[in-house]
PDB file of N, CA and C in Angstrom:
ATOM      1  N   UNK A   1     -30.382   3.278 -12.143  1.00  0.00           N
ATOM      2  CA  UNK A   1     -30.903   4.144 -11.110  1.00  0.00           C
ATOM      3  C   UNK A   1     -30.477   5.580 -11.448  1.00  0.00           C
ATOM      4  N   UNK A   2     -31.033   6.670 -10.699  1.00  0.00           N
ATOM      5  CA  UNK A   2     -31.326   7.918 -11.595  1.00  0.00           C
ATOM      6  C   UNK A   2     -30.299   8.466 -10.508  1.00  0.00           C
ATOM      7  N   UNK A   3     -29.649   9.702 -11.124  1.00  0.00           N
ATOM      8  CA  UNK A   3     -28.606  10.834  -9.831  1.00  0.00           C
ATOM      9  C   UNK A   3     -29.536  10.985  -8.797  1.00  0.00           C
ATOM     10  N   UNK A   4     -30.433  11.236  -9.003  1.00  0.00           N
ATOM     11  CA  UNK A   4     -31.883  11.960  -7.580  1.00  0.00           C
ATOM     12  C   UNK A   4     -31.925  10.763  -6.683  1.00  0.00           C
ATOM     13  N   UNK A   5     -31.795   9.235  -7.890  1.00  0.00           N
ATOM     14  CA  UNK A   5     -32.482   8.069  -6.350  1.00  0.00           C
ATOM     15  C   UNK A   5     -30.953   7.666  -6.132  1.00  0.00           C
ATOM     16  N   UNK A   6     -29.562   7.774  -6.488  1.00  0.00           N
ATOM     17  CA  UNK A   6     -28.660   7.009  -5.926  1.00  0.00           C
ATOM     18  C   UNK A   6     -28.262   8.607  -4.865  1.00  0.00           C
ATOM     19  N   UNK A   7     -28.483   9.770  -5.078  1.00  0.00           N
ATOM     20  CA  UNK A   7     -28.302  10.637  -3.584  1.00  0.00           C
ATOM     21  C   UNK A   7     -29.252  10.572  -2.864  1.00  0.00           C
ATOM     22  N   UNK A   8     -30.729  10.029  -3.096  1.00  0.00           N
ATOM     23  CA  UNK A   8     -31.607   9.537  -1.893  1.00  0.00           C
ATOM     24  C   UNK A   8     -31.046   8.510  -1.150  1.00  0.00           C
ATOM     25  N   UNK A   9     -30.576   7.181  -1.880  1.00  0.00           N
ATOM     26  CA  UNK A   9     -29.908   6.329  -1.152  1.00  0.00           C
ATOM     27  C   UNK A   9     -29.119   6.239  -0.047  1.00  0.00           C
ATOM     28  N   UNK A  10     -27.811   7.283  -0.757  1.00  0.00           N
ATOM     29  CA  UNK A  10     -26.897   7.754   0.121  1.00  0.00           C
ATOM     30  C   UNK A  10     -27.124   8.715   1.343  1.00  0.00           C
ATOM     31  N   UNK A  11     -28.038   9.236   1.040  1.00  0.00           N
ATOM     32  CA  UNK A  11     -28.439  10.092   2.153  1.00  0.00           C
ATOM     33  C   UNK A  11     -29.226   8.995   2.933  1.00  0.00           C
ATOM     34  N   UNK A  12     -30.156   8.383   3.054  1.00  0.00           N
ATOM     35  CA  UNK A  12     -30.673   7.822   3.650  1.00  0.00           C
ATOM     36  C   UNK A  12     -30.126   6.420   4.009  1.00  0.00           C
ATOM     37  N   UNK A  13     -28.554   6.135   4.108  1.00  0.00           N
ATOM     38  CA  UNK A  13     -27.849   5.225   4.585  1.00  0.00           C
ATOM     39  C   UNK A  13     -26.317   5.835   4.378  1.00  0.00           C
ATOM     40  N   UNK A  14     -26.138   6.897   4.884  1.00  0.00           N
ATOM     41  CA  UNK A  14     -25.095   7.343   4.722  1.00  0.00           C
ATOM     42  C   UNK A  14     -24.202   7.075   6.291  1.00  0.00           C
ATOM     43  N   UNK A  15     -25.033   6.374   7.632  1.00  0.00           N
ATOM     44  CA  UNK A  15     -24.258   5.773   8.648  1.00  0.00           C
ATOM     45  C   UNK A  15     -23.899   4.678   8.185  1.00  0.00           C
ATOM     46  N   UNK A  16     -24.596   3.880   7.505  1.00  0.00           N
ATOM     47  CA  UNK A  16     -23.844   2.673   6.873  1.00  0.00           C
ATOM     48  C   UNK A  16     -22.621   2.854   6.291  1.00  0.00           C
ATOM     49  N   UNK A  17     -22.453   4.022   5.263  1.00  0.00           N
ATOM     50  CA  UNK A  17     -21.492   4.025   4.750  1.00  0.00           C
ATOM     51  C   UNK A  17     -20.544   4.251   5.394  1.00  0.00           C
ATOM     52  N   UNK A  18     -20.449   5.575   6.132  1.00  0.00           N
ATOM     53  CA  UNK A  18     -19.292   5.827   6.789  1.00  0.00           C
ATOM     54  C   UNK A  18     -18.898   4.564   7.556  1.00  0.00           C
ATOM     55  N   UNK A  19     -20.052   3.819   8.321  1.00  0.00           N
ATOM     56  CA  UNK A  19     -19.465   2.650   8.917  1.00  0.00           C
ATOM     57  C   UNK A  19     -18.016   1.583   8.202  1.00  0.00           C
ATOM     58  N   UNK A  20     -18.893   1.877   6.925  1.00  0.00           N
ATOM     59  CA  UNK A  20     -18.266   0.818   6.025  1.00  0.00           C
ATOM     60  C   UNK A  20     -16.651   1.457   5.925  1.00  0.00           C
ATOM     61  N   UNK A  21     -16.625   2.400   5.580  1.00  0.00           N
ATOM     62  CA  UNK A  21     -15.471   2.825   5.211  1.00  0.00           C
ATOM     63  C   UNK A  21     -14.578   3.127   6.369  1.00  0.00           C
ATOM     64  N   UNK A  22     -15.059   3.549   7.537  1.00  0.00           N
ATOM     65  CA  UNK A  22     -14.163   3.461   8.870  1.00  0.00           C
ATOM     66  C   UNK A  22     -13.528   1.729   8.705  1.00  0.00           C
ATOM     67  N   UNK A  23     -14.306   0.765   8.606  1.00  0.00           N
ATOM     68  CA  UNK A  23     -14.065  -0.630   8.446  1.00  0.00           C
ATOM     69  C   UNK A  23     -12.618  -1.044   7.750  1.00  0.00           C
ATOM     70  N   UNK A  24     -13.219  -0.250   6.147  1.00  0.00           N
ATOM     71  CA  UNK A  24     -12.539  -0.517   5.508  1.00  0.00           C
ATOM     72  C   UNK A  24     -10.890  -0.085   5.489  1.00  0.00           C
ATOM     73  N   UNK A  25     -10.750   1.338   6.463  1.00  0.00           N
ATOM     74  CA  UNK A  25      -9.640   1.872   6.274  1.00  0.00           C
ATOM     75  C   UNK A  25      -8.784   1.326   7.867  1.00  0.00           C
ATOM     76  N   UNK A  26      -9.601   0.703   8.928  1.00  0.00           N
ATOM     77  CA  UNK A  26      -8.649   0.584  10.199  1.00  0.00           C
ATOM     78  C   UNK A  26      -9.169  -0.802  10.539  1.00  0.00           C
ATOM     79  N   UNK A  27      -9.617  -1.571   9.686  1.00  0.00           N
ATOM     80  CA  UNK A  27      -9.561  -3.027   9.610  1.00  0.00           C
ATOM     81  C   UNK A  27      -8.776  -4.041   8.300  1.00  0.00           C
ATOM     82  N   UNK A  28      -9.523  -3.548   7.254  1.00  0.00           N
ATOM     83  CA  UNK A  28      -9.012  -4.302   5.889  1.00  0.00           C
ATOM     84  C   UNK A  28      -7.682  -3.436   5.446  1.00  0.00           C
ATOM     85  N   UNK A  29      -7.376  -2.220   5.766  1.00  0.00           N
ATOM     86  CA  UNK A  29      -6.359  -1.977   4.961  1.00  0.00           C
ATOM     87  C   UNK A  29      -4.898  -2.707   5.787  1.00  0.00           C
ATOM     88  N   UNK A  30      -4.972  -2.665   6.913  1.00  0.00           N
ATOM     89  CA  UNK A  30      -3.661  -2.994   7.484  1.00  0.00           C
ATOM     90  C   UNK A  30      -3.560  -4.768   7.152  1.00  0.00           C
ATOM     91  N   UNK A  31      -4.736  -5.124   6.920  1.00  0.00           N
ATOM     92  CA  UNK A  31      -4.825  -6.559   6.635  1.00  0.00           C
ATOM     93  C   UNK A  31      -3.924  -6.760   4.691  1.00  0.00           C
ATOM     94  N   UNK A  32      -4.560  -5.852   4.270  1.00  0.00           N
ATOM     95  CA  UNK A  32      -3.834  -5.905   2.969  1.00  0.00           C
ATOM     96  C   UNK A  32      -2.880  -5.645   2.670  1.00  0.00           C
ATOM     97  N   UNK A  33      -2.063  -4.539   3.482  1.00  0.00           N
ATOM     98  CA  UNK A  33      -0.831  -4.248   3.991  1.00  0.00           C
ATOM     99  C   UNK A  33      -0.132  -5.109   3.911  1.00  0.00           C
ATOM    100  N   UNK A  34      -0.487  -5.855   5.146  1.00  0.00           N
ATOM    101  CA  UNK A  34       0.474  -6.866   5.521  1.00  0.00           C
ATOM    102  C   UNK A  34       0.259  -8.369   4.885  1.00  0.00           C
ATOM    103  N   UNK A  35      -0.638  -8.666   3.812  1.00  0.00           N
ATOM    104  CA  UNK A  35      -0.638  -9.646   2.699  1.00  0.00           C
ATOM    105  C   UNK A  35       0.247  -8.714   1.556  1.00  0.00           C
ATOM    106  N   UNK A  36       0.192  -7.507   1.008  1.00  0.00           N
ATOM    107  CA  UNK A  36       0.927  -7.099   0.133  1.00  0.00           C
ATOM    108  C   UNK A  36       2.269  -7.430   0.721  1.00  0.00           C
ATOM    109  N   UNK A  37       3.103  -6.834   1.781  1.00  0.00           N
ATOM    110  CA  UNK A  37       4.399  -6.757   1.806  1.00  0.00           C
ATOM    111  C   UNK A  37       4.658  -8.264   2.241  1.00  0.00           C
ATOM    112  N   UNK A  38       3.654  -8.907   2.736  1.00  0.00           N
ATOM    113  CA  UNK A  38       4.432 -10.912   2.701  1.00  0.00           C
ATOM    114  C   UNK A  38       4.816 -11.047   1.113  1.00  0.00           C
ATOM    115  N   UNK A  39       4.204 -10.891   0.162  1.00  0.00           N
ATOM    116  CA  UNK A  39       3.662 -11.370  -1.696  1.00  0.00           C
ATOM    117  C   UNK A  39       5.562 -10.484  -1.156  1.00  0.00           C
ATOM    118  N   UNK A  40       5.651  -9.349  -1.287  1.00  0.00           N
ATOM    119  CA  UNK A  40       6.751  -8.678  -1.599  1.00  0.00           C
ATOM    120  C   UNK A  40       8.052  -9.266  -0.873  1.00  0.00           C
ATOM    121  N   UNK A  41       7.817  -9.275   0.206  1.00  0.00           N
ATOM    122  CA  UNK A  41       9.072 -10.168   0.918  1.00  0.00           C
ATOM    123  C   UNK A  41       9.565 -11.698   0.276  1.00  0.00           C
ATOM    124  N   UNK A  42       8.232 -12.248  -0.146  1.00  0.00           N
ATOM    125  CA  UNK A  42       8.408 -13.739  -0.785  1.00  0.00           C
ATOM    126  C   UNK A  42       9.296 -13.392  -2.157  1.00  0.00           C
ATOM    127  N   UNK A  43       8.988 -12.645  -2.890  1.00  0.00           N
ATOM    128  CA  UNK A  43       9.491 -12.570  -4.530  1.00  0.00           C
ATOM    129  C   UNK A  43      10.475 -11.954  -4.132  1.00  0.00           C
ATOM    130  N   UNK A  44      10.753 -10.766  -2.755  1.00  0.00           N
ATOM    131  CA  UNK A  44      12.383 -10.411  -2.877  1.00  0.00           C
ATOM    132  C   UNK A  44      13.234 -11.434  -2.393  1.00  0.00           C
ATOM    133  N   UNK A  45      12.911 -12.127  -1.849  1.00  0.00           N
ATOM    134  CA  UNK A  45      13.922 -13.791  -1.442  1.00  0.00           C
ATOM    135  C   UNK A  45      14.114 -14.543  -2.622  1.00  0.00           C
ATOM    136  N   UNK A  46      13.044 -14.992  -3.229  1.00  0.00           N
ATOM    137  CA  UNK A  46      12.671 -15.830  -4.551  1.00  0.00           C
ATOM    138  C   UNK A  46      13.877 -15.332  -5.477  1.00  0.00           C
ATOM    139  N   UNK A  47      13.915 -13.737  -5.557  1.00  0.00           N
ATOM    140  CA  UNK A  47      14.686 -13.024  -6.447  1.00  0.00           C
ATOM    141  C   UNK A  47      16.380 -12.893  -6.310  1.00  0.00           C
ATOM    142  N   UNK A  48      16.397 -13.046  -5.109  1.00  0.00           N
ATOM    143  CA  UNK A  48      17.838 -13.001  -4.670  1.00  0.00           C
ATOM    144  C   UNK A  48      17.593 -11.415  -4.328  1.00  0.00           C
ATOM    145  N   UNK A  49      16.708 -10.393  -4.564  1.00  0.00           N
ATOM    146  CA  UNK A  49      17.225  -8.907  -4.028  1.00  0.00           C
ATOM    147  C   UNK A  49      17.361  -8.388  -2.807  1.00  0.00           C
ATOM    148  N   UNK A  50      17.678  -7.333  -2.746  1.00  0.00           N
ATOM    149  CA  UNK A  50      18.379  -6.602  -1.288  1.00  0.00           C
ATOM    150  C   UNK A  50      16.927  -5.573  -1.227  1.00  0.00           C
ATOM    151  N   UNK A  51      16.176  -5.625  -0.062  1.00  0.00           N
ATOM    152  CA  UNK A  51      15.181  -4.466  -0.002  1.00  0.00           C
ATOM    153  C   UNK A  51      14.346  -4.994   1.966  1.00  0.00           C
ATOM    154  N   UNK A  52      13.539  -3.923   1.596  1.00  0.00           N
ATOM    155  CA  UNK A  52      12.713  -4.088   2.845  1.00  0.00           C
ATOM    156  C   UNK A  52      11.497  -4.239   2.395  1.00  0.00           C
ATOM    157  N   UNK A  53      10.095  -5.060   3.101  1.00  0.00           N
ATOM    158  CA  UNK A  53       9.109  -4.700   2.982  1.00  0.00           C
ATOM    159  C   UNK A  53       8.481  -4.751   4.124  1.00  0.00           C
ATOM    160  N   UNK A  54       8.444  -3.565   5.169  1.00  0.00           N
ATOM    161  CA  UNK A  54       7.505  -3.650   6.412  1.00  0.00           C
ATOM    162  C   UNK A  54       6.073  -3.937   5.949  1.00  0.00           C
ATOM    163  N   UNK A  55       5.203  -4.817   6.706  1.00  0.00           N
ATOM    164  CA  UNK A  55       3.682  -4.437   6.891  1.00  0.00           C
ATOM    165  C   UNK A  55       3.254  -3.589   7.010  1.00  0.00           C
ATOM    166  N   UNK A  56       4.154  -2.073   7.808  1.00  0.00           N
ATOM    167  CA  UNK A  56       3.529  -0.571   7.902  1.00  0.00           C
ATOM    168  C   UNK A  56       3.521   0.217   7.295  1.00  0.00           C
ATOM    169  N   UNK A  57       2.471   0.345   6.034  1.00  0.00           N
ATOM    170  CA  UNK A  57       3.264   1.035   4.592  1.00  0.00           C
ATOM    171  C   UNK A  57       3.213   2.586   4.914  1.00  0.00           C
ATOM    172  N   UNK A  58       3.373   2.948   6.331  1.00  0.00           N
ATOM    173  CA  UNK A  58       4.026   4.263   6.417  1.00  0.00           C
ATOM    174  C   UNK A  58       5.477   4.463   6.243  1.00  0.00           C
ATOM    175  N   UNK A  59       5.877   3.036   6.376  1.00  0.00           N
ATOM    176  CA  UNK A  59       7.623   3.134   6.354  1.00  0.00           C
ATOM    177  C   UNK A  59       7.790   2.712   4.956  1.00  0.00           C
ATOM    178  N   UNK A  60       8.773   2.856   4.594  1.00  0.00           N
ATOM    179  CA  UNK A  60       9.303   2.666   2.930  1.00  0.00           C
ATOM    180  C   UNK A  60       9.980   1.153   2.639  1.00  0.00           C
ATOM    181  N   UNK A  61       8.936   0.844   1.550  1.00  0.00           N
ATOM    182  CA  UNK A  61       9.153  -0.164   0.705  1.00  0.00           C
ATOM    183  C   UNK A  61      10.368  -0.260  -0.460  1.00  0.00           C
ATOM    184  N   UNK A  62      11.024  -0.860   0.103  1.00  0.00           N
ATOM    185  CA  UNK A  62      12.006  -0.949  -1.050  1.00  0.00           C
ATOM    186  C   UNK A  62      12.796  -2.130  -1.325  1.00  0.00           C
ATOM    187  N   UNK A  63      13.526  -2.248  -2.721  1.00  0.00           N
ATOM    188  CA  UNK A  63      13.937  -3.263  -3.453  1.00  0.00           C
ATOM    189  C   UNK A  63      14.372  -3.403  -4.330  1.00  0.00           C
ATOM    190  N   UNK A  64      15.480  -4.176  -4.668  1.00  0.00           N
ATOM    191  CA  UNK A  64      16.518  -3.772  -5.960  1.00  0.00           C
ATOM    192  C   UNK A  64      17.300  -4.819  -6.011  1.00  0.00           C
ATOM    193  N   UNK A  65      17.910  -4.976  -7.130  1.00  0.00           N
ATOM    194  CA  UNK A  65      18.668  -6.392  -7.367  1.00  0.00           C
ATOM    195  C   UNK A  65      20.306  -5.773  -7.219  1.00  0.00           C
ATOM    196  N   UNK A  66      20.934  -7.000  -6.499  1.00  0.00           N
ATOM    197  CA  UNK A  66      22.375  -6.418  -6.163  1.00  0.00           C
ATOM    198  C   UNK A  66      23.004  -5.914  -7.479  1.00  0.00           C
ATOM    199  N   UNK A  67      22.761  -6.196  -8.712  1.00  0.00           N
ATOM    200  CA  UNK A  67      23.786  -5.605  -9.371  1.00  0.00           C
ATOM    201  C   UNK A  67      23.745  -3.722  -9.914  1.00  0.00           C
ATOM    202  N   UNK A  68      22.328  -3.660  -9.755  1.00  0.00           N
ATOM    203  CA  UNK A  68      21.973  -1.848  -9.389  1.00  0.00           C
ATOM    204  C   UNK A  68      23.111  -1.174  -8.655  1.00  0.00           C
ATOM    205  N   UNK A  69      23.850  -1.984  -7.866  1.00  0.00           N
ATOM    206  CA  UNK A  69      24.334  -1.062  -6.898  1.00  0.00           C
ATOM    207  C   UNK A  69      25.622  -0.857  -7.941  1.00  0.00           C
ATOM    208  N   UNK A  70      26.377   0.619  -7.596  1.00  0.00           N
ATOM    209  CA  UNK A  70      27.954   0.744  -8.307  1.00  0.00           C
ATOM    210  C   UNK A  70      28.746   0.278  -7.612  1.00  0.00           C
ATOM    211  N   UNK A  71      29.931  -0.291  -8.697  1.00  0.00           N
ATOM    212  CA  UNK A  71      30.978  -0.303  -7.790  1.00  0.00           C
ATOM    213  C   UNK A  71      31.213   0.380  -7.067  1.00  0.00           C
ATOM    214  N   UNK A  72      31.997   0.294  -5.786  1.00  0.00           N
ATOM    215  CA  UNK A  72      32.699   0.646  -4.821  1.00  0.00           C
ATOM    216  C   UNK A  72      31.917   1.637  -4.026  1.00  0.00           C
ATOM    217  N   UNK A  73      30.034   1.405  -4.193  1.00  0.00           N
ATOM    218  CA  UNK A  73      29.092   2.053  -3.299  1.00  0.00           C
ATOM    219  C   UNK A  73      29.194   1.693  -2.159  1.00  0.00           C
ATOM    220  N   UNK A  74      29.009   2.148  -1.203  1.00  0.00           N
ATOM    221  CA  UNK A  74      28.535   2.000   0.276  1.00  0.00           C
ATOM    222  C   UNK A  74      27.458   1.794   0.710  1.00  0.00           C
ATOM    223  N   UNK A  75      27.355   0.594   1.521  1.00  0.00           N
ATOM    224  CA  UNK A  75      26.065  -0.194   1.595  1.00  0.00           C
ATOM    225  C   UNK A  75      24.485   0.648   1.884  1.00  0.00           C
ATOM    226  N   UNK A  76      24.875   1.912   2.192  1.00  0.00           N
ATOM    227  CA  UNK A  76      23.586   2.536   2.355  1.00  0.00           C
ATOM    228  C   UNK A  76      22.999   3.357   0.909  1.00  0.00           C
ATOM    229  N   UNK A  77      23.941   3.234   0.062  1.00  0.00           N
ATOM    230  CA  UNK A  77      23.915   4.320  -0.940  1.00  0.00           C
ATOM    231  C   UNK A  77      22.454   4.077  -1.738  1.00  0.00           C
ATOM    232  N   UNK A  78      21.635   4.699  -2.257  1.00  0.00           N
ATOM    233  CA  UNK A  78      20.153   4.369  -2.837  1.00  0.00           C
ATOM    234  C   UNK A  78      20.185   3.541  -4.010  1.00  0.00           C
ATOM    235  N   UNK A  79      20.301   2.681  -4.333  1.00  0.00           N
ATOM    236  CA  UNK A  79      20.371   2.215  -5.349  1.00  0.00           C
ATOM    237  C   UNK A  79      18.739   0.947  -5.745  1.00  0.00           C
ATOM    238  N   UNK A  80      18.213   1.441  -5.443  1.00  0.00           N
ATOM    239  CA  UNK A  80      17.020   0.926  -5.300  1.00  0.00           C
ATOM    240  C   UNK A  80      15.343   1.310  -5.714  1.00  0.00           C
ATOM    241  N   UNK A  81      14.562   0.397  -5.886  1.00  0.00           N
ATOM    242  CA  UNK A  81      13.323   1.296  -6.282  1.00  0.00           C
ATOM    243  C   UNK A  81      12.515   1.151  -4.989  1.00  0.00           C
ATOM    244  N   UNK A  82      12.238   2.626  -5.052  1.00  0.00           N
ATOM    245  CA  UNK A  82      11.438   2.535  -3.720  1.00  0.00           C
ATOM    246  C   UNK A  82       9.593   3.096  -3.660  1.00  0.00           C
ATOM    247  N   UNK A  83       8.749   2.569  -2.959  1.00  0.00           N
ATOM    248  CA  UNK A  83       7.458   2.184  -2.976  1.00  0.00           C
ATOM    249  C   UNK A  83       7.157   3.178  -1.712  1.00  0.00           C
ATOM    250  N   UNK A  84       7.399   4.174  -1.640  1.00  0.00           N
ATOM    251  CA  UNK A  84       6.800   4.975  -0.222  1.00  0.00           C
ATOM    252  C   UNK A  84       6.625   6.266  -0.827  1.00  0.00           C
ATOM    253  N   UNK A  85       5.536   6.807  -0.011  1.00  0.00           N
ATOM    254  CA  UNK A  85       4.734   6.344   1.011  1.00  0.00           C
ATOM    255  C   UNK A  85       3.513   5.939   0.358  1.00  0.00           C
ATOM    256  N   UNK A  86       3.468   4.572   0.272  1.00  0.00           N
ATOM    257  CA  UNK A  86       2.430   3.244  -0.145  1.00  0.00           C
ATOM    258  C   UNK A  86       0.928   3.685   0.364  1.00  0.00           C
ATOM    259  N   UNK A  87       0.905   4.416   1.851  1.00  0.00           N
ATOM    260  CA  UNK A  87      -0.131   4.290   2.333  1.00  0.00           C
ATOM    261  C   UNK A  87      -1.125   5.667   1.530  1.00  0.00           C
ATOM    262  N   UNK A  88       0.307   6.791   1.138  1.00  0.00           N
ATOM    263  CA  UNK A  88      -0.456   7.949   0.962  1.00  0.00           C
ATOM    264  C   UNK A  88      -0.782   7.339  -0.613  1.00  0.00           C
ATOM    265  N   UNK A  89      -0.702   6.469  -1.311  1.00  0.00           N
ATOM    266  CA  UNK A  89      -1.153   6.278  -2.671  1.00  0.00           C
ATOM    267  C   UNK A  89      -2.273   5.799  -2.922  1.00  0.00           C
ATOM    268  N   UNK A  90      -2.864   4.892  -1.285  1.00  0.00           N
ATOM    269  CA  UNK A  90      -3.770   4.279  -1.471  1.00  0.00           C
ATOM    270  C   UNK A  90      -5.103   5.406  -0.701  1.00  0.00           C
ATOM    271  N   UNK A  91      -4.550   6.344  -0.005  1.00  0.00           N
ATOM    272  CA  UNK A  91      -5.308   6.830   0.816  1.00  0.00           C
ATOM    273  C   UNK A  91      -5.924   8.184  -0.018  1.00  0.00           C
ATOM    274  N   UNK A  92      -4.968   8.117  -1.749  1.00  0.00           N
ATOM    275  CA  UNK A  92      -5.761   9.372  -2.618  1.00  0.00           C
ATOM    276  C   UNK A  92      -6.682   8.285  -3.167  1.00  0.00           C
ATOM    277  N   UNK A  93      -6.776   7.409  -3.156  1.00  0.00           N
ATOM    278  CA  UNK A  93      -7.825   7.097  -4.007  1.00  0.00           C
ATOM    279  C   UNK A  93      -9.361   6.444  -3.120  1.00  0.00           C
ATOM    280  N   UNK A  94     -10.150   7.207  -3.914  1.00  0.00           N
ATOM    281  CA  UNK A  94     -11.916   7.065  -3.270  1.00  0.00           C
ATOM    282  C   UNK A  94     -12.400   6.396  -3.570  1.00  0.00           C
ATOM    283  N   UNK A  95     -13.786   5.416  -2.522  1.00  0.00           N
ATOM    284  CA  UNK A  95     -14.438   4.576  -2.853  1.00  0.00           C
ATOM    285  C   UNK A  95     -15.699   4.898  -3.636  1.00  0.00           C
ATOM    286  N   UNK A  96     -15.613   6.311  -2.871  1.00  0.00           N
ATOM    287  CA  UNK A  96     -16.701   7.009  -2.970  1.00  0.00           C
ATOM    288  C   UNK A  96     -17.214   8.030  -4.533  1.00  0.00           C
TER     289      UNK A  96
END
């Protein structure tokens, strides 16, 4: 299909699209969300590591195997790889 007929297209179903993509961003993404950080919670148990994975990938993903940490760190100290903000990584990239 030619540039002229796939921007006729779009123009002439461009409520569809937006439909689609409102869909896609405040239906399927929180759904994938929260299948990504289960997959992540399962392998950080599986793994033995120390991390978080909320479903709300506005909050920070993180995870690391206990021996990362230094001696005589304090349990908050960063020793970890961290996955935030998850949502803004997915939200640069276009369908369009």
């Amino acid at each position: 299909m030619s540039e002229p007929a796939v921007g006729a297209v779009i123009v002439n179903h461009i409520n569809e699209l937006e439909a689609a993509l409102r869909y896609a961003h405040s239906t399927m993404e929180p759904m994938l969300e929260k299948a990504v950080a289960n997959v992540m919670e399962e392998k950080r148990h599986e793994l033995g590591w120390a991390g978080e994975a909320p479903a709300d990938f506005d909050e920070t993903q993180w995870l690391a195997p206990e021996e990362w940490r230094m001696d005589g760190a304090v349990a908050n100290d960063d020793f970890y790889l961290s996955l935030s903000p998850i949502r803004k990584l997915l939200s640069n990239t276009s369908i369009l």
